[in-house]
C-alpha atoms as a PDB file:
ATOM      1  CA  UNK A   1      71.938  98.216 108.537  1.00  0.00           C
ATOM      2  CA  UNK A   2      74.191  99.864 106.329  1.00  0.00           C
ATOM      3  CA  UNK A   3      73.837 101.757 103.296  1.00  0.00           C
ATOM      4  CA  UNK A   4      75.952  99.434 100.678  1.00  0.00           C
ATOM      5  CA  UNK A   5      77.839 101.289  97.593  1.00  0.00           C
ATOM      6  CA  UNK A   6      78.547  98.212  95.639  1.00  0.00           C
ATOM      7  CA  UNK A   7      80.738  98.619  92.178  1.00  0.00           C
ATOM      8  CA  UNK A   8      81.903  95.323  90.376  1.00  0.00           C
ATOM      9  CA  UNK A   9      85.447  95.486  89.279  1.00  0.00           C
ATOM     10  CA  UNK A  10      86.332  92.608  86.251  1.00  0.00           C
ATOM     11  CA  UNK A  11      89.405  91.714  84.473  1.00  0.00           C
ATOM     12  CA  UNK A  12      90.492  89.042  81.913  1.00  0.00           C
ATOM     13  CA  UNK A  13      93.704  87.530  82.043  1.00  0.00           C
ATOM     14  CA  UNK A  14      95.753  85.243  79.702  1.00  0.00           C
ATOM     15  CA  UNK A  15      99.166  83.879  80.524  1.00  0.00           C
ATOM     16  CA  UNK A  16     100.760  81.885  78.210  1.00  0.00           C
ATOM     17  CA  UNK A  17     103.302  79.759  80.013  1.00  0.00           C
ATOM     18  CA  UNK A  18     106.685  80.477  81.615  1.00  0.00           C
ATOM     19  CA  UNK A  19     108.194  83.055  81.926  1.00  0.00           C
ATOM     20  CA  UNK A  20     105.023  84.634  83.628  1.00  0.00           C
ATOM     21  CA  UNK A  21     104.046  87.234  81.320  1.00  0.00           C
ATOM     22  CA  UNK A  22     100.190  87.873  81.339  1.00  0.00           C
ATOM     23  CA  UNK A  23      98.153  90.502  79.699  1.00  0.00           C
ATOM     24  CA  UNK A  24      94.860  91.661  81.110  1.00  0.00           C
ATOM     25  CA  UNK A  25      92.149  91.936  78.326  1.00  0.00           C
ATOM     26  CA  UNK A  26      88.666  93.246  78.283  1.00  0.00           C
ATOM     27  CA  UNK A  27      89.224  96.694  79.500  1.00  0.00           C
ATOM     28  CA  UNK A  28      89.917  99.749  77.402  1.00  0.00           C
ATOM     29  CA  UNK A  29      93.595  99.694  78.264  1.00  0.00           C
ATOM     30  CA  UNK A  30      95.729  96.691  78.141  1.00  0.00           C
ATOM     31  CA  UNK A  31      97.884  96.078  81.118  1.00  0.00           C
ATOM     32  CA  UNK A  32     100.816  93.588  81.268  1.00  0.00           C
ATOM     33  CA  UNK A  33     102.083  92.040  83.783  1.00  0.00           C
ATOM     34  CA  UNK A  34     105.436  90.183  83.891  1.00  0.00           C
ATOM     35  CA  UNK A  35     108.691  89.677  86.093  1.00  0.00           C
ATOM     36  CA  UNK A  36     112.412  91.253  85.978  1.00  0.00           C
ATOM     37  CA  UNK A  37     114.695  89.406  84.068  1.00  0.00           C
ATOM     38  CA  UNK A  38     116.534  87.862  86.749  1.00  0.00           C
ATOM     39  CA  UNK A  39     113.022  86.438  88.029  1.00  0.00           C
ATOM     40  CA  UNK A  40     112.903  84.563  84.774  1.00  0.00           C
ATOM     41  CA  UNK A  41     110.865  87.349  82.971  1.00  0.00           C
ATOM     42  CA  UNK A  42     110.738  89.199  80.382  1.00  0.00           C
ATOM     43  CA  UNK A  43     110.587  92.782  82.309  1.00  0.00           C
ATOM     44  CA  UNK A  44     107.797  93.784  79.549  1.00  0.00           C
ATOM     45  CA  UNK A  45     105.317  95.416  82.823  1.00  0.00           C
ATOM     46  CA  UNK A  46     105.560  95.410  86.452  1.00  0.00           C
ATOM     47  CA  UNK A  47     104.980  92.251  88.909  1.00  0.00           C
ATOM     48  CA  UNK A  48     101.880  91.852  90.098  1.00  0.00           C
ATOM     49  CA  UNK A  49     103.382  93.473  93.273  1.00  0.00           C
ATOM     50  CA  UNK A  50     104.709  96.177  91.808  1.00  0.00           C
ATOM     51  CA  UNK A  51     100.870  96.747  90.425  1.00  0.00           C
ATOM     52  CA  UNK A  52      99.533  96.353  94.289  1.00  0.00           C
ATOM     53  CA  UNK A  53     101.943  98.693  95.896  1.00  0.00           C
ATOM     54  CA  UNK A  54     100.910 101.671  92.746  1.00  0.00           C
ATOM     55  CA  UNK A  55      97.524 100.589  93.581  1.00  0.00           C
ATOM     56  CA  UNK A  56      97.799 101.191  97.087  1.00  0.00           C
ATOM     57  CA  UNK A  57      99.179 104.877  96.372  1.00  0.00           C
ATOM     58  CA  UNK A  58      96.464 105.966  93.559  1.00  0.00           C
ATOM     59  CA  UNK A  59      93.769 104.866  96.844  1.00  0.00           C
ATOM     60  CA  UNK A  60      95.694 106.645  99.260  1.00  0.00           C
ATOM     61  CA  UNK A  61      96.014 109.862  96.666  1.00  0.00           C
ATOM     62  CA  UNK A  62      92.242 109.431  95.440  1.00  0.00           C
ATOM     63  CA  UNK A  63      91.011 109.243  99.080  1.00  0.00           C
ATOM     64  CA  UNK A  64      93.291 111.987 100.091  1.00  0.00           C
ATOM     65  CA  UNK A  65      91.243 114.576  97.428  1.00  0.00           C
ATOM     66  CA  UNK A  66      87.727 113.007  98.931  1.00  0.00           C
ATOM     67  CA  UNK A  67      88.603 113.627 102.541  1.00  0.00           C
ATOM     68  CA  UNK A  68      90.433 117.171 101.654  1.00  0.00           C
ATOM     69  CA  UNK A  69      87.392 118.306  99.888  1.00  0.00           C
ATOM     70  CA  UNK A  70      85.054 117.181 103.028  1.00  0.00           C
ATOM     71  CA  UNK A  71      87.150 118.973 105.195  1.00  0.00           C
ATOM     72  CA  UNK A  72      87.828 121.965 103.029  1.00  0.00           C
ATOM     73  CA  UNK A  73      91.485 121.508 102.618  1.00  0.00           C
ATOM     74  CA  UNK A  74      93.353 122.772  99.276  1.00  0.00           C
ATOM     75  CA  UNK A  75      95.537 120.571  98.549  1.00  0.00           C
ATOM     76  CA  UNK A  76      98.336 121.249  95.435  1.00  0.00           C
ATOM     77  CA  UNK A  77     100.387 118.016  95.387  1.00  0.00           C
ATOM     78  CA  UNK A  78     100.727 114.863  97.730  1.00  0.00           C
ATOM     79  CA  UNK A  79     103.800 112.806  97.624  1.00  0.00           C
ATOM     80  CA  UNK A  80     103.949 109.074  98.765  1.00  0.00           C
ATOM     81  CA  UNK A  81     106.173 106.571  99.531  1.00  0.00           C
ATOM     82  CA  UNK A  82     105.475 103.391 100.238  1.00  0.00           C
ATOM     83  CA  UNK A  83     107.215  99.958 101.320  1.00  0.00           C
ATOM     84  CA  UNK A  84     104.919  96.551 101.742  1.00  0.00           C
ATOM     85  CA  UNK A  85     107.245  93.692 103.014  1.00  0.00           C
ATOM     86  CA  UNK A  86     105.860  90.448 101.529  1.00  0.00           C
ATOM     87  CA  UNK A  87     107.133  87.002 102.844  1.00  0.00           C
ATOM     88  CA  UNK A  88     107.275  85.030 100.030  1.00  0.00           C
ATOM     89  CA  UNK A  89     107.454  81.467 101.928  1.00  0.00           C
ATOM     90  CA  UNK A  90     104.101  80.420 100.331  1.00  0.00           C
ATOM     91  CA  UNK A  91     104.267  81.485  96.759  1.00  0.00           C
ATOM     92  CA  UNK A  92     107.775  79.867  96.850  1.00  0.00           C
ATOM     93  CA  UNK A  93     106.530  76.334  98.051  1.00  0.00           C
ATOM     94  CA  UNK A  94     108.211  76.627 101.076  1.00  0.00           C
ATOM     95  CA  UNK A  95     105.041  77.510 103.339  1.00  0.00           C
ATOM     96  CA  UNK A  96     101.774  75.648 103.232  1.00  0.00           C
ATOM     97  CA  UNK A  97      99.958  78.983 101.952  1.00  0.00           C
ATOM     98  CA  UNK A  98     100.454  82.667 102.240  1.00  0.00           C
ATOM     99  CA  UNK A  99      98.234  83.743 104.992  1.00  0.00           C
ATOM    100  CA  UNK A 100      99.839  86.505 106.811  1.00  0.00           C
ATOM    101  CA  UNK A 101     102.615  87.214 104.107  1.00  0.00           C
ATOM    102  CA  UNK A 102     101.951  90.931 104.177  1.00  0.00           C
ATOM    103  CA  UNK A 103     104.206  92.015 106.946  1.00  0.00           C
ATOM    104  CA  UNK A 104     104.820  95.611 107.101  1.00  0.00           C
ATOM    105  CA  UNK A 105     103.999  99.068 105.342  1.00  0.00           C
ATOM    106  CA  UNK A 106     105.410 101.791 105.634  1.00  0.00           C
ATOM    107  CA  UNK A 107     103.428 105.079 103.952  1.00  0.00           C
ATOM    108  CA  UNK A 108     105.376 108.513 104.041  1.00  0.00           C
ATOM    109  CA  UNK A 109     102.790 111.010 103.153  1.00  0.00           C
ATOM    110  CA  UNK A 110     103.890 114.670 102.320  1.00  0.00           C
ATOM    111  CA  UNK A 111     101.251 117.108 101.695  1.00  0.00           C
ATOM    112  CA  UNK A 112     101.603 120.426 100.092  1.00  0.00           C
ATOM    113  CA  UNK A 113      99.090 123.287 100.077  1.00  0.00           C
ATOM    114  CA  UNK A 114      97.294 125.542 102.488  1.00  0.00           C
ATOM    115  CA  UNK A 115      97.085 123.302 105.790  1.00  0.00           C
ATOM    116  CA  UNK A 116      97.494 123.300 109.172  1.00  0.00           C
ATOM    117  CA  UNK A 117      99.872 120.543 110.811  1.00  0.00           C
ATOM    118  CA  UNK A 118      96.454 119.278 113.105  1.00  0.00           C
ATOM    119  CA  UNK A 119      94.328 119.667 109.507  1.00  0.00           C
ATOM    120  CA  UNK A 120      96.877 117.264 107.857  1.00  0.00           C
ATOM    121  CA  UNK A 121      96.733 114.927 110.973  1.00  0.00           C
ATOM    122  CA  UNK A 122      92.755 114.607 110.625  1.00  0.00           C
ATOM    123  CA  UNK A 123      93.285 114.325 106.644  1.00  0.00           C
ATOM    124  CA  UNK A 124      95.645 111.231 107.379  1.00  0.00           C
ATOM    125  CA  UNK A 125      93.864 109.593 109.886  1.00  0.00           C
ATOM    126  CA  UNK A 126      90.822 110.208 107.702  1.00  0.00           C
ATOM    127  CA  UNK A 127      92.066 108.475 104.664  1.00  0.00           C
ATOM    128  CA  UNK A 128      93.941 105.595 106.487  1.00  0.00           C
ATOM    129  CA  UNK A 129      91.003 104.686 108.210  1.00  0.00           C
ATOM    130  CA  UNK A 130      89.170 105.234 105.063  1.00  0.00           C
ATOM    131  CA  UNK A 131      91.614 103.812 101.858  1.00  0.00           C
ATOM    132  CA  UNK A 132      89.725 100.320 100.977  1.00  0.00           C
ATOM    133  CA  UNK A 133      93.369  98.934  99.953  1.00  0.00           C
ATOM    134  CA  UNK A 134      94.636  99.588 103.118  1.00  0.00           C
ATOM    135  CA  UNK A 135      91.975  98.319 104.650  1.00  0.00           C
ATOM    136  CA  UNK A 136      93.019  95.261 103.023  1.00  0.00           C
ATOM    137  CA  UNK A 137      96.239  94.980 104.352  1.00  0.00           C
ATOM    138  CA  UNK A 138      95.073  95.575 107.848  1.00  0.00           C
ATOM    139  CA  UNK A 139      92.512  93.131 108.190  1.00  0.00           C
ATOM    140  CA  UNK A 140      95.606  90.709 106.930  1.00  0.00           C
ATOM    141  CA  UNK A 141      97.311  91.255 110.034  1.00  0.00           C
ATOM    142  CA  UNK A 142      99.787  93.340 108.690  1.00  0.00           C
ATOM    143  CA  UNK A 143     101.555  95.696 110.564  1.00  0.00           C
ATOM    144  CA  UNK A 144     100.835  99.244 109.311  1.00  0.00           C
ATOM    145  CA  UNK A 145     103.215 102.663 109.871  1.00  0.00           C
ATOM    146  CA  UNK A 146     101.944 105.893 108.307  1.00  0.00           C
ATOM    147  CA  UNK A 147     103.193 108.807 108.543  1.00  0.00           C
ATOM    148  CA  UNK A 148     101.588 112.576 107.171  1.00  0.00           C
ATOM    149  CA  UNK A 149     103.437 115.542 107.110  1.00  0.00           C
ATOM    150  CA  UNK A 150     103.095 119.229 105.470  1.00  0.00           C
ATOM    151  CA  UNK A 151     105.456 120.112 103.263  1.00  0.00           C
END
């Protein structure tokens, strides 16, 4: 059986209407949440998507340190890019539901510091397999292209 590490993650959220601007409350920082302008928003934060897709490069950066420090590699500074296409047919009504909307991502992952090209193979592998988000979007069925290189 395995060894669970279980940690309980909460927000509080109040919208107030259209446009959809919502505030998350109850934590020591208050995020907002809102849509461009042309979205019928207010631009005040990011989209919730926007919020997923900075989520999904703090795990792969946070991750990155863990499995660099297991396998004794200094890094100085990672740099990722990331795409997620999203099929919106579902949120817009036009779908039943949005099961399977996550269709692509595409992580470029540049690592600088004292590495070999096979080290930062290992490291990527490593934290791909390891990155909870992405983890996420794989067991969605979404297709997933990453891509680590030194710098």
């Amino acid at each position: 059986m395995e060894n669970l590490h279980l940690e309980t993650f909460k927000a509080e959220a109040q919208g107030n209407g259209w446009p959809t601007k919502v505030e998350i409350t109850n934590t020591e920082w208050k995020l907002k949440l809102d849509e461009p302008i042309e979205d019928g928003g207010t631009n005040s934060g990011p989209n919730p998507m926007q919020y997923f897709t900075a989520s999904l490069a703090g795990c792969q950066n946070e991750q990155a340190q863990v499995v660099a420090d297991e396998l004794s590699i200094n890094i100085e500074q990672i740099n990722i890019k990331i795409e997620i296409d999203l099929d919106l047919s579902g949120f817009m009504g036009t779908s039943d539901n949005s099961n399977g909307s996550y269709k692509n991502v595409r992580l470029d992952t540049i690592v600088h510091g004292e590495a070999t090209n096979e080290q930062i193979t290992s490291l990527g592998q490593k934290v791909d397999a390891r990155c909870p988000i992405l983890a996420l979007l794989r067991s969605s069925g979404c297709n997933i292209q990453s891509r680590w290189s030194k710098k």
